[in-house]
N, C-alpha and C. Protein backbone atom coordinates (compact mmCIF):
# COMPACT_ATOMS: atom_id res chain seq x y z
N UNK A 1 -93.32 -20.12 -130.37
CA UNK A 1 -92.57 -20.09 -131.61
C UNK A 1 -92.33 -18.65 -132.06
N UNK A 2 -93.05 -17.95 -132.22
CA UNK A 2 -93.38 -16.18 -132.40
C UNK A 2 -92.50 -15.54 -131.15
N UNK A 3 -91.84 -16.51 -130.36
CA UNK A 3 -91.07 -15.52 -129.05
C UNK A 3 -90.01 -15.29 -129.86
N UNK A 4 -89.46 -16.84 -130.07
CA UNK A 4 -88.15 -17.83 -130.76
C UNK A 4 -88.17 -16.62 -132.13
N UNK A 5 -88.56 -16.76 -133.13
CA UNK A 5 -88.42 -16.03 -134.22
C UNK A 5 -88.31 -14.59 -133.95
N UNK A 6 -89.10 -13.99 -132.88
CA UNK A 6 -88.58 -12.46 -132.56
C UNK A 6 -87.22 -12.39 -132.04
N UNK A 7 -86.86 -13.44 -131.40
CA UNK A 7 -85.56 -13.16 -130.77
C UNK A 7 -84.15 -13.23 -131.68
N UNK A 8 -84.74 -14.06 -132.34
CA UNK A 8 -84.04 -14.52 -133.47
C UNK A 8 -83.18 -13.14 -134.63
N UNK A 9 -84.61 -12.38 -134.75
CA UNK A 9 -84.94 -11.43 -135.53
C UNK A 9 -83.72 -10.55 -134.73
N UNK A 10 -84.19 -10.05 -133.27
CA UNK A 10 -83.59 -9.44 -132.38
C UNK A 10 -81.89 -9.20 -132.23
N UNK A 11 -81.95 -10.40 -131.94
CA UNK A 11 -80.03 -10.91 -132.28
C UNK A 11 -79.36 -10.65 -133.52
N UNK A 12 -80.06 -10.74 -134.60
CA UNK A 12 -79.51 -10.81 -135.93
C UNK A 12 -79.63 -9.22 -135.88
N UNK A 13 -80.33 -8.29 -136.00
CA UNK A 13 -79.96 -6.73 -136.32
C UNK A 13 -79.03 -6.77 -135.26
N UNK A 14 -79.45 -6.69 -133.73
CA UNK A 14 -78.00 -6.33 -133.03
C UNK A 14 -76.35 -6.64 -133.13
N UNK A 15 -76.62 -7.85 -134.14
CA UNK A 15 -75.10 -8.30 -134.55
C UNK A 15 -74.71 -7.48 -135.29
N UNK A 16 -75.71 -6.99 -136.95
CA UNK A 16 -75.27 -6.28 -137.51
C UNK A 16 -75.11 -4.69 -136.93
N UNK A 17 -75.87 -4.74 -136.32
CA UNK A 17 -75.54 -3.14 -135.38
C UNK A 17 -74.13 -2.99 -134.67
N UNK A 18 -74.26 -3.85 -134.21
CA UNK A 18 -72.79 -3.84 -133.07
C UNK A 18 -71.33 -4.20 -134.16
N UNK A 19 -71.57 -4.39 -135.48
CA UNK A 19 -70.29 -4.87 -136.20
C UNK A 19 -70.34 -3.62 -137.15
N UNK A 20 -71.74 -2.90 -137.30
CA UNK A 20 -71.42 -1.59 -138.07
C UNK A 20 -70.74 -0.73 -137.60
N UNK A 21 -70.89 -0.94 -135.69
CA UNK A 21 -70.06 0.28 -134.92
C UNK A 21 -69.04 0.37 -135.08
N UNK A 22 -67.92 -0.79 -135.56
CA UNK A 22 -66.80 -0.89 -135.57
C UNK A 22 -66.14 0.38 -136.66
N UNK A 23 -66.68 0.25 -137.18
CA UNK A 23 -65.82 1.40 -138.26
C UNK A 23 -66.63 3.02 -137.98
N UNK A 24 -67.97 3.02 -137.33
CA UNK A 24 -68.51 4.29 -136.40
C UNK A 24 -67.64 4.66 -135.95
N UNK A 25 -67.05 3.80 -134.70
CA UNK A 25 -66.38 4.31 -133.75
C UNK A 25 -65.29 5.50 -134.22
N UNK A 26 -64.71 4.74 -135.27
CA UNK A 26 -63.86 5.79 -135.93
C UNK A 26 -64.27 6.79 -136.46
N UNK A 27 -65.21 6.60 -137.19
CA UNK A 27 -65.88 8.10 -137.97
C UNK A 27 -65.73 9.05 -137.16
N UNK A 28 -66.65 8.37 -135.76
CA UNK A 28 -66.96 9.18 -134.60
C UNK A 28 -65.44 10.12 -133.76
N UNK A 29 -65.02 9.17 -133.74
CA UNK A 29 -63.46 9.48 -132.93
C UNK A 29 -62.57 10.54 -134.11
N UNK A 30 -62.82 10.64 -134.67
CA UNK A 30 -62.08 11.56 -136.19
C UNK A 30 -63.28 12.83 -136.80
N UNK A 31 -64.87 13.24 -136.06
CA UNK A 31 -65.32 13.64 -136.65
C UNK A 31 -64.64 14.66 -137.40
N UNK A 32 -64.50 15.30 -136.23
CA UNK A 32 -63.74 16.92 -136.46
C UNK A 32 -62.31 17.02 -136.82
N UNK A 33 -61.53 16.25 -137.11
CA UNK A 33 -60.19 16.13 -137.82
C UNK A 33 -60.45 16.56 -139.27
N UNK A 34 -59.61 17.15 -139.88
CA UNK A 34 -60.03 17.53 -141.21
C UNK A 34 -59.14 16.94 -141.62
N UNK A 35 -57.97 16.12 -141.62
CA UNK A 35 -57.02 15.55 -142.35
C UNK A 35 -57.92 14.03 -142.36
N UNK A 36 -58.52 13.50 -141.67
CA UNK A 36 -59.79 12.47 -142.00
C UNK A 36 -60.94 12.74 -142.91
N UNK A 37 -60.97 11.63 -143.76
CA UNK A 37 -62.29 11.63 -144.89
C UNK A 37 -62.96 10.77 -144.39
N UNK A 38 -64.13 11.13 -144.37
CA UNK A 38 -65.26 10.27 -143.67
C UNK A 38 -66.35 10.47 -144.94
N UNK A 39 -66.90 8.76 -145.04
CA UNK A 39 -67.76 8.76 -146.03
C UNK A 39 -68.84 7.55 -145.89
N UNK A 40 -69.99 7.80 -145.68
CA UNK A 40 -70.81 6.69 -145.60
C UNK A 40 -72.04 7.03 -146.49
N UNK A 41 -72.53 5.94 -147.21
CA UNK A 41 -73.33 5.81 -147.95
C UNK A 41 -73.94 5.04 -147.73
N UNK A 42 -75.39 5.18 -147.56
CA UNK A 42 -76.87 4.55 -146.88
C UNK A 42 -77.16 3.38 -147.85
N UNK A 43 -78.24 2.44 -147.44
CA UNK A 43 -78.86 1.69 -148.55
C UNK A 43 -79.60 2.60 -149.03
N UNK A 44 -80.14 3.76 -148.75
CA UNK A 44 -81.17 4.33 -149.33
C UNK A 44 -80.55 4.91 -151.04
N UNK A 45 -78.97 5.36 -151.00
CA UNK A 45 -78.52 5.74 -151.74
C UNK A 45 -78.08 4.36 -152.91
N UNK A 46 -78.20 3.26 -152.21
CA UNK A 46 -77.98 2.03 -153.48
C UNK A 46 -79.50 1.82 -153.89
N UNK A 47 -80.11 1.75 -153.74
CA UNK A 47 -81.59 1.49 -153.61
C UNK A 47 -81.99 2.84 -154.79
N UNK A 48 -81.38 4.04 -154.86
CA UNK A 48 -81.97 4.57 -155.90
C UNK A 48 -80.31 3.89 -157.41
N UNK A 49 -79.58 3.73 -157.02
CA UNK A 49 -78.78 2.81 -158.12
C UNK A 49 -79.63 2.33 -158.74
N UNK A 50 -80.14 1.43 -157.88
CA UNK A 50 -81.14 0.31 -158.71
C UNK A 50 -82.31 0.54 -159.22
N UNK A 51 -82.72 1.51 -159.16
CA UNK A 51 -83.86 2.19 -160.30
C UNK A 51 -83.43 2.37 -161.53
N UNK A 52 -81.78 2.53 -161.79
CA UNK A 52 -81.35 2.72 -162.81
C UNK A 52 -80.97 1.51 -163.94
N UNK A 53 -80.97 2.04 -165.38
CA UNK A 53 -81.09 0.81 -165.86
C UNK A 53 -79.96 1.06 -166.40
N UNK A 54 -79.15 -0.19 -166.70
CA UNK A 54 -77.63 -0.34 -167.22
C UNK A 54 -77.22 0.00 -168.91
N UNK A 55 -76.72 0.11 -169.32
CA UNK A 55 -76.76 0.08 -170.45
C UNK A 55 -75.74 -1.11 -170.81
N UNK A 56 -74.66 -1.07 -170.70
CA UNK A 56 -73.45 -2.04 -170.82
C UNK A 56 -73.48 -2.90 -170.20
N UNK A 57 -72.38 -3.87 -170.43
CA UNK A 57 -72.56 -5.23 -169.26
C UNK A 57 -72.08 -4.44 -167.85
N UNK A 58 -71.03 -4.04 -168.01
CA UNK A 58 -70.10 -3.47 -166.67
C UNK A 58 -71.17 -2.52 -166.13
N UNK A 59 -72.14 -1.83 -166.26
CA UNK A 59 -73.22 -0.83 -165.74
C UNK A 59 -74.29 -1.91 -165.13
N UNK A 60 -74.50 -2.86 -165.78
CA UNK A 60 -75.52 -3.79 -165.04
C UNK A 60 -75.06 -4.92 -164.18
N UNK A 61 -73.72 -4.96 -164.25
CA UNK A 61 -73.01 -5.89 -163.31
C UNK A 61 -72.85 -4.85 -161.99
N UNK A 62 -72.62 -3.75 -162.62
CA UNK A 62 -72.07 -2.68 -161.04
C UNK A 62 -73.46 -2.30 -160.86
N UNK A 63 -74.81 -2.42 -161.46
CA UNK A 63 -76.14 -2.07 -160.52
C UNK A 63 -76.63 -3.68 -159.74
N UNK A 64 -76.27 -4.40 -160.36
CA UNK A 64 -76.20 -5.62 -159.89
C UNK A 64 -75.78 -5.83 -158.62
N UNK A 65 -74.34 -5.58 -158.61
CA UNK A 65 -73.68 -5.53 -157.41
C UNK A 65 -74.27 -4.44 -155.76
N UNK A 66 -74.42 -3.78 -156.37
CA UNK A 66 -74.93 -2.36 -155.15
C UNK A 66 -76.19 -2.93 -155.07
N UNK A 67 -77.21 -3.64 -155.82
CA UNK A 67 -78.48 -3.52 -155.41
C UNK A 67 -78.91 -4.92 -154.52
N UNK A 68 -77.58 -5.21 -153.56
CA UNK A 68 -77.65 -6.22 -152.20
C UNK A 68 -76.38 -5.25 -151.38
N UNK A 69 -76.35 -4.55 -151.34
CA UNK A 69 -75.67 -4.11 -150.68
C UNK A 69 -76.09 -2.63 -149.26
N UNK A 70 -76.46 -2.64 -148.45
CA UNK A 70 -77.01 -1.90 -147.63
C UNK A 70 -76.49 -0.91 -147.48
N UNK A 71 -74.99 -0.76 -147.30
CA UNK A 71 -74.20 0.65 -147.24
C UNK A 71 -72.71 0.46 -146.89
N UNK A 72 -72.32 1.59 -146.80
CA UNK A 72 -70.78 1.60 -146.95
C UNK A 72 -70.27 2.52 -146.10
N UNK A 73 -69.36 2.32 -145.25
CA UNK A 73 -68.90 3.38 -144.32
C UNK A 73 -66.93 3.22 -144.72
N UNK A 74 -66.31 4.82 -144.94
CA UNK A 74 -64.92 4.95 -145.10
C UNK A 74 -64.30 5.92 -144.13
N UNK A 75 -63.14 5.62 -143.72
CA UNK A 75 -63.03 6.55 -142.87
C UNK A 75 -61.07 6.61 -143.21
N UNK A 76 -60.70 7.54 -143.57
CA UNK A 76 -59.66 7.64 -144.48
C UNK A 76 -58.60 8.70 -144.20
N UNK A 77 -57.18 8.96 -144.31
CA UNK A 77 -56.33 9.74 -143.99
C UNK A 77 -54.92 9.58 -144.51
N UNK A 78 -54.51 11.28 -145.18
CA UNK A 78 -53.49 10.43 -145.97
C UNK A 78 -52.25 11.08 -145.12
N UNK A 79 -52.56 11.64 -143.57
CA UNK A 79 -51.81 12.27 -142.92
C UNK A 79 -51.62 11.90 -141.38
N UNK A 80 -51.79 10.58 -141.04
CA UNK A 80 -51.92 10.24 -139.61
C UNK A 80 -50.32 9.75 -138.86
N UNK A 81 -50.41 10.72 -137.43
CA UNK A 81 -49.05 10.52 -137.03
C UNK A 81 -48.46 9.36 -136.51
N UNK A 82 -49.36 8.27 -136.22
CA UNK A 82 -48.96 7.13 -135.92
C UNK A 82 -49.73 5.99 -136.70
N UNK A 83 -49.49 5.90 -137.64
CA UNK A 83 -50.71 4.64 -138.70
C UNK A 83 -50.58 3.62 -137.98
N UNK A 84 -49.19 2.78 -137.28
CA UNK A 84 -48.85 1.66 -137.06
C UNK A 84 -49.84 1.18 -135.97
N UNK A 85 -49.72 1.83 -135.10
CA UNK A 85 -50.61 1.67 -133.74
C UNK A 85 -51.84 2.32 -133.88
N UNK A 86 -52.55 2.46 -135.05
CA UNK A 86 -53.89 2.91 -135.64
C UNK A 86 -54.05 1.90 -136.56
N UNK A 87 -53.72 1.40 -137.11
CA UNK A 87 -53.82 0.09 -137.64
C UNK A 87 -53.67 -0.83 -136.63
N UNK A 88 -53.09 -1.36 -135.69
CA UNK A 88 -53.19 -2.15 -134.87
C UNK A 88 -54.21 -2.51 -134.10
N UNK A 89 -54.75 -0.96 -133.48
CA UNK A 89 -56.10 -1.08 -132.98
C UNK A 89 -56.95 -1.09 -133.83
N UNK A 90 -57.21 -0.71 -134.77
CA UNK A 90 -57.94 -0.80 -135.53
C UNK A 90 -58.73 -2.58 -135.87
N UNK A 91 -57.62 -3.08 -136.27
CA UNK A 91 -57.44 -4.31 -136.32
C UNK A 91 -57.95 -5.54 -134.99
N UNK A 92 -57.62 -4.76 -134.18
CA UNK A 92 -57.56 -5.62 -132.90
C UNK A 92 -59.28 -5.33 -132.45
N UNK A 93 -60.02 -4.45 -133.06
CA UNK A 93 -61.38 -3.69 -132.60
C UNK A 93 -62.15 -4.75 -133.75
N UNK A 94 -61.71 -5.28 -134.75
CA UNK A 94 -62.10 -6.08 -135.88
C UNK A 94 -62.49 -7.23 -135.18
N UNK A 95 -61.39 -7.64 -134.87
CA UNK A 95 -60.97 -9.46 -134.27
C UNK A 95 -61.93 -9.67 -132.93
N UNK A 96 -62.44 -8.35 -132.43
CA UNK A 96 -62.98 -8.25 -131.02
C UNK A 96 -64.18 -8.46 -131.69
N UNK A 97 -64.21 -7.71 -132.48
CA UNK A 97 -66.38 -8.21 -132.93
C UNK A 97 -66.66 -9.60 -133.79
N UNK A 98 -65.85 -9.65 -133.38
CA UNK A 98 -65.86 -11.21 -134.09
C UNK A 98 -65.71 -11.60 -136.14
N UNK A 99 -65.16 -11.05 -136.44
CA UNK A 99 -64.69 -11.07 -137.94
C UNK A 99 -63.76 -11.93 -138.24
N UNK A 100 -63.80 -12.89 -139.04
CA UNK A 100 -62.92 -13.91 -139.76
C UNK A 100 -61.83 -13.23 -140.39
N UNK A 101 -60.98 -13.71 -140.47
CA UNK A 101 -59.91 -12.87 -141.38
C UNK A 101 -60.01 -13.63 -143.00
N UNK A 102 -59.92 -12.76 -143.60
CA UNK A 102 -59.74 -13.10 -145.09
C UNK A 102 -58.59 -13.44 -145.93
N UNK A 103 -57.69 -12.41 -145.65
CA UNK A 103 -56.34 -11.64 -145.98
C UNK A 103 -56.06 -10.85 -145.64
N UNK A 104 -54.65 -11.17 -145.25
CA UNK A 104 -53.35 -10.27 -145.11
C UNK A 104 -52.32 -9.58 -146.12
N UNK A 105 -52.35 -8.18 -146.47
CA UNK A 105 -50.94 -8.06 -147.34
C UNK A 105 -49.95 -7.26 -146.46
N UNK A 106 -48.86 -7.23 -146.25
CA UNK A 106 -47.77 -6.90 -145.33
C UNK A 106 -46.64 -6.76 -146.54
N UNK A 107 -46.44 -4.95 -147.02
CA UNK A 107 -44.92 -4.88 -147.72
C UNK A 107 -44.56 -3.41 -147.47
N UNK A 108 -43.21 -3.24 -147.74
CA UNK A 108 -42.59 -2.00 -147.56
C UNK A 108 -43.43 -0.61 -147.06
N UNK A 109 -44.59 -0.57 -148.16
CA UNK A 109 -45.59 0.25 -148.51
C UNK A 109 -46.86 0.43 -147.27
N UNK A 110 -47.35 -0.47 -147.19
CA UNK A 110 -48.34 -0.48 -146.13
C UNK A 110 -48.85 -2.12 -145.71
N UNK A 111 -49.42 -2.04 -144.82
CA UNK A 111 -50.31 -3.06 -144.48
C UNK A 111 -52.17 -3.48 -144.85
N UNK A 112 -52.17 -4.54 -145.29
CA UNK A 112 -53.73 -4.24 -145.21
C UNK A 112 -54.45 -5.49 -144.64
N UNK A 113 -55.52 -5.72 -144.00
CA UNK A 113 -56.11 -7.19 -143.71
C UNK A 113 -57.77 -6.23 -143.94
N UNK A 114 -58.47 -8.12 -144.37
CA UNK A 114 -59.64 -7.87 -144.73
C UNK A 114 -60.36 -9.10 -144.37
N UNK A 115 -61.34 -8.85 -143.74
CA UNK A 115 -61.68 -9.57 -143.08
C UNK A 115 -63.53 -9.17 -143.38
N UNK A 116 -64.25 -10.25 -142.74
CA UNK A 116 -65.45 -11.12 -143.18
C UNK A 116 -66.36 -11.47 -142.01
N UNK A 117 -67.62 -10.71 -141.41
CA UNK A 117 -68.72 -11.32 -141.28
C UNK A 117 -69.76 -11.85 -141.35
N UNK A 118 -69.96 -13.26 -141.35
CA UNK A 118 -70.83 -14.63 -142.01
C UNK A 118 -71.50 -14.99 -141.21
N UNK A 119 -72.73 -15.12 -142.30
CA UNK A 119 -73.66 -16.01 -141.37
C UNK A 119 -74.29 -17.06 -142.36
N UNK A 120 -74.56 -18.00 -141.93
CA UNK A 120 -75.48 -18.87 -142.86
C UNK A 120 -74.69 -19.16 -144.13
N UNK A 121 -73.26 -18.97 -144.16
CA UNK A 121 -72.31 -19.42 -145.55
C UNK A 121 -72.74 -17.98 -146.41
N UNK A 122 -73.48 -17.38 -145.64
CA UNK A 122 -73.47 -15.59 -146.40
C UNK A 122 -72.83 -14.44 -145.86
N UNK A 123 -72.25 -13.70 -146.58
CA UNK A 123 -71.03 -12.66 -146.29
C UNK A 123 -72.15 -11.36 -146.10
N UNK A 124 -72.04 -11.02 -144.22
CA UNK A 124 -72.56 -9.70 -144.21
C UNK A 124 -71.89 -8.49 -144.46
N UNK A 125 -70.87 -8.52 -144.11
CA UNK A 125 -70.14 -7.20 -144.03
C UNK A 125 -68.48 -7.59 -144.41
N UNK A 126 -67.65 -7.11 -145.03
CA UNK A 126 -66.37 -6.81 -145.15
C UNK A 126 -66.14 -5.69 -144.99
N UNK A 127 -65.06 -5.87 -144.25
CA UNK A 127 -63.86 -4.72 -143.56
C UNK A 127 -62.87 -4.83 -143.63
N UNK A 128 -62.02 -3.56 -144.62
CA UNK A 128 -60.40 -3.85 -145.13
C UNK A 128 -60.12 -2.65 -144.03
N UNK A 129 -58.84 -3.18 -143.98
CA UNK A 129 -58.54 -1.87 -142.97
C UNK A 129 -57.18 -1.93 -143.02
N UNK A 130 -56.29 -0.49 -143.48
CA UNK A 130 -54.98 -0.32 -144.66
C UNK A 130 -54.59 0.93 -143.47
N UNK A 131 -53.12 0.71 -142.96
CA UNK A 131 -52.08 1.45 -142.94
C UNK A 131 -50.84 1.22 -143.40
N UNK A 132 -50.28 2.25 -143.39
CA UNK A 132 -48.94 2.61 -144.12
C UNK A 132 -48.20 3.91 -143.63
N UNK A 133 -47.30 4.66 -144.27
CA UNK A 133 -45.99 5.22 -143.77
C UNK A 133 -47.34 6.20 -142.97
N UNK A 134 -47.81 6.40 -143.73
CA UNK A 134 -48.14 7.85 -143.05
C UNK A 134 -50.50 7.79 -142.79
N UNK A 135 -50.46 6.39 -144.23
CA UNK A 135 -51.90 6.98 -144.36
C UNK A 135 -52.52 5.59 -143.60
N UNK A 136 -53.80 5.44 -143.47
CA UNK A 136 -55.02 4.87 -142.50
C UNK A 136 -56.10 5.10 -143.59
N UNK A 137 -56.64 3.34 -143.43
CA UNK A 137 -57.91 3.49 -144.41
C UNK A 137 -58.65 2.30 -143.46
N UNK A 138 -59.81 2.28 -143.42
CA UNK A 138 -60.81 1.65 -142.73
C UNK A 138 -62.32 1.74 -143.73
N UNK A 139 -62.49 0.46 -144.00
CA UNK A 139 -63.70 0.48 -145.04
C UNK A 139 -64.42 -0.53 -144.74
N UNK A 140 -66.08 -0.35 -145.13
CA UNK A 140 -66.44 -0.97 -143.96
C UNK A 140 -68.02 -1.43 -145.37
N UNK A 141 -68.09 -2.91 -145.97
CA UNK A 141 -69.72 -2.91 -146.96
C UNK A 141 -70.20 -3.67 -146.27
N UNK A 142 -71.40 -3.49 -145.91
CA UNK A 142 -71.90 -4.41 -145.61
C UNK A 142 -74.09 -4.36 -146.09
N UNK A 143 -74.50 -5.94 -146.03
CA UNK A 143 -75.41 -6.34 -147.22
C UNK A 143 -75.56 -7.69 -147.36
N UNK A 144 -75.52 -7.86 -148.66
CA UNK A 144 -75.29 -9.73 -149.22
C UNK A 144 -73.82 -9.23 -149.67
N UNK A 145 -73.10 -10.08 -149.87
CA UNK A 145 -71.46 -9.63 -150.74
C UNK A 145 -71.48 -10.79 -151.37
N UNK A 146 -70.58 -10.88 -152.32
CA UNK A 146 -70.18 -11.70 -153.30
C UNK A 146 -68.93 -11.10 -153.78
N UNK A 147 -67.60 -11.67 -152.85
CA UNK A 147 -66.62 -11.41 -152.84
C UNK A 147 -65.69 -11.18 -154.60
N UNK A 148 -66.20 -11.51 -155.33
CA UNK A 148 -66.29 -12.20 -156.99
C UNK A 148 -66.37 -10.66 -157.30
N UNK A 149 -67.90 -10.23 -156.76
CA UNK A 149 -68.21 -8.64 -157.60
C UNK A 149 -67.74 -7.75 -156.74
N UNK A 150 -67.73 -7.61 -155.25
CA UNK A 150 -67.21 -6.70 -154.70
C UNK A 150 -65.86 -6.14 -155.59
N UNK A 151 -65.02 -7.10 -155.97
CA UNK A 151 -63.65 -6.94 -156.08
C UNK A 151 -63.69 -5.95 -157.59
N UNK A 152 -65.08 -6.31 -158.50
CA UNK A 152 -65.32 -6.02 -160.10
C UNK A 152 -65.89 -4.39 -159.37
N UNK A 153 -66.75 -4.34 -158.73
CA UNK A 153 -67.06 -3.15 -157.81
C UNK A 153 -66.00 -2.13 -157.66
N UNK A 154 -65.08 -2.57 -156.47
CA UNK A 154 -63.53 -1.37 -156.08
C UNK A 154 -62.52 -1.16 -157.62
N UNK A 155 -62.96 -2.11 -158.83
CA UNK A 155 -62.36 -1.50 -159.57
C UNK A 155 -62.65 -0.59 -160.08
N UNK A 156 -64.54 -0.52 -160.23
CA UNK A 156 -65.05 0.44 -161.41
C UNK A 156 -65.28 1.67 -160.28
N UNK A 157 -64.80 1.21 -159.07
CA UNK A 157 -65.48 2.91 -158.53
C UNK A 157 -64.02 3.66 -158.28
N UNK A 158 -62.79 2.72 -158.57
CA UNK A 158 -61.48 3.17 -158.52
C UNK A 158 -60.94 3.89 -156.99
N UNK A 159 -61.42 3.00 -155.98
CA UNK A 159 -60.68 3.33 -154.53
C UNK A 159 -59.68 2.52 -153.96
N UNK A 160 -58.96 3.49 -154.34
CA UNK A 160 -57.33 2.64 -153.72
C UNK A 160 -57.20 2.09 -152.54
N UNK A 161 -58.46 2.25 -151.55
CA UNK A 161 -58.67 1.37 -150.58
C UNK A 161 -58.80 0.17 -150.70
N UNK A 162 -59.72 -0.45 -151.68
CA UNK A 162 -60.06 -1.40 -152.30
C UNK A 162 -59.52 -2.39 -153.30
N UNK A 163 -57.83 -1.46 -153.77
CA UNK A 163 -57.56 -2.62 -154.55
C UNK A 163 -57.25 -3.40 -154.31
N UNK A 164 -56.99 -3.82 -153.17
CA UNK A 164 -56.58 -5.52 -152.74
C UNK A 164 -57.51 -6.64 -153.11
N UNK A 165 -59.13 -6.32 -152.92
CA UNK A 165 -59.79 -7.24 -153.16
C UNK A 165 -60.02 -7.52 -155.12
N UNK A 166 -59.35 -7.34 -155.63
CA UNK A 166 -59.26 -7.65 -156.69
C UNK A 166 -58.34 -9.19 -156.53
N UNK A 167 -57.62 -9.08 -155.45
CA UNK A 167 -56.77 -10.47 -155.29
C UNK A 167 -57.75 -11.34 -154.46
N UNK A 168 -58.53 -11.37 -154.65
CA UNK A 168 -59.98 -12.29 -153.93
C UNK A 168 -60.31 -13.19 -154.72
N UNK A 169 -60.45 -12.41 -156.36
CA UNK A 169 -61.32 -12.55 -157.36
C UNK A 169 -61.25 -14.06 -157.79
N UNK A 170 -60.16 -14.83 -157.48
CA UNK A 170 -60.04 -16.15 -157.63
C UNK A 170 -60.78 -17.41 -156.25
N UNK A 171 -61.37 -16.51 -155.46
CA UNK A 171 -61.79 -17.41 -154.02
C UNK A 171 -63.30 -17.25 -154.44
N UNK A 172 -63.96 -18.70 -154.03
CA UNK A 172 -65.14 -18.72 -153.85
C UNK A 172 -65.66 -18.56 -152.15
């Protein structure tokens, strides 16, 4: 039984390992580009959030929110020469690790899909991933999610990566 439960254990980080790489890869592949913003934030850095105490509702809903959340990886550009076929792969590197799709928005402006890895009817990780004329966004939370606050989340931290999931806010 103690094999069964290690293996168990085993599989479950390597899933989340192998679905964090997805948005690595890029960090990695863009280190040294300076027209790329690269930004990742540890659990260690939500984990001191949550020492903090809220004062307002919106301060204890947004320590609320971060304090299931493990970390955050962005990898961002408001100058890339081909977004279309950087979004494509991008996309297509998503669908390969196995991610549900969430939503699609497709207009003049840019593209974005966001998509969802689940386990147990629980949301580990979301990954939006946004091109357009010129720019590339790849964002990557993953944790417990609660698609509800994530969305109350990308408003109060104001990343235009993120405003799509404000159109979530009605899905359970």
């Amino acid at each position: 039984m103690k094999k069964i439960i290690l293996s168990i254990m085993i599989l479950s980080i390597t899933s989340l390992a192998f679905s964090q790489q997805v948005v690595t890869k890029y960090m990695d592949r863009y280190e040294d580009d300076e027209t790329f913003t690269k930004v990742s934030v540890s659990s260690k850095m939500f984990s001191l959030f949550t020492e903090m105490e809220g004062n307002s509702e919106d301060e204890k809903e947004f320590l609320d929110v971060i304090s299931k959340l493990k970390g955050m990886k962005v990898v961002a550009s408001e100058k890339v020469s081909n977004p279309k076929a950087l979004y494509s792969e991008a996309n297509n590197d998503v669908s390969k690790a196995g991610y549900e799709e969430l939503m699609t928005v497709k207009d003049a402006e840019e593209n974005v899909k966001i998509s969802i890895k689940e386990k147990d009817g629980i949301i580990e990780e979301l990954i939006l991933v946004a091109g357009g004329k010129e720019k590339f966004a790849m964002v990557s939370l993953y944790g417990i999610i609660d698609l509800k606050q994530v969305s109350k989340l990308a408003s109060m931290m104001r990343m235009s990566e993120l405003k799509y999931l404000k159109n979530l806010e009605g899905n359970d």
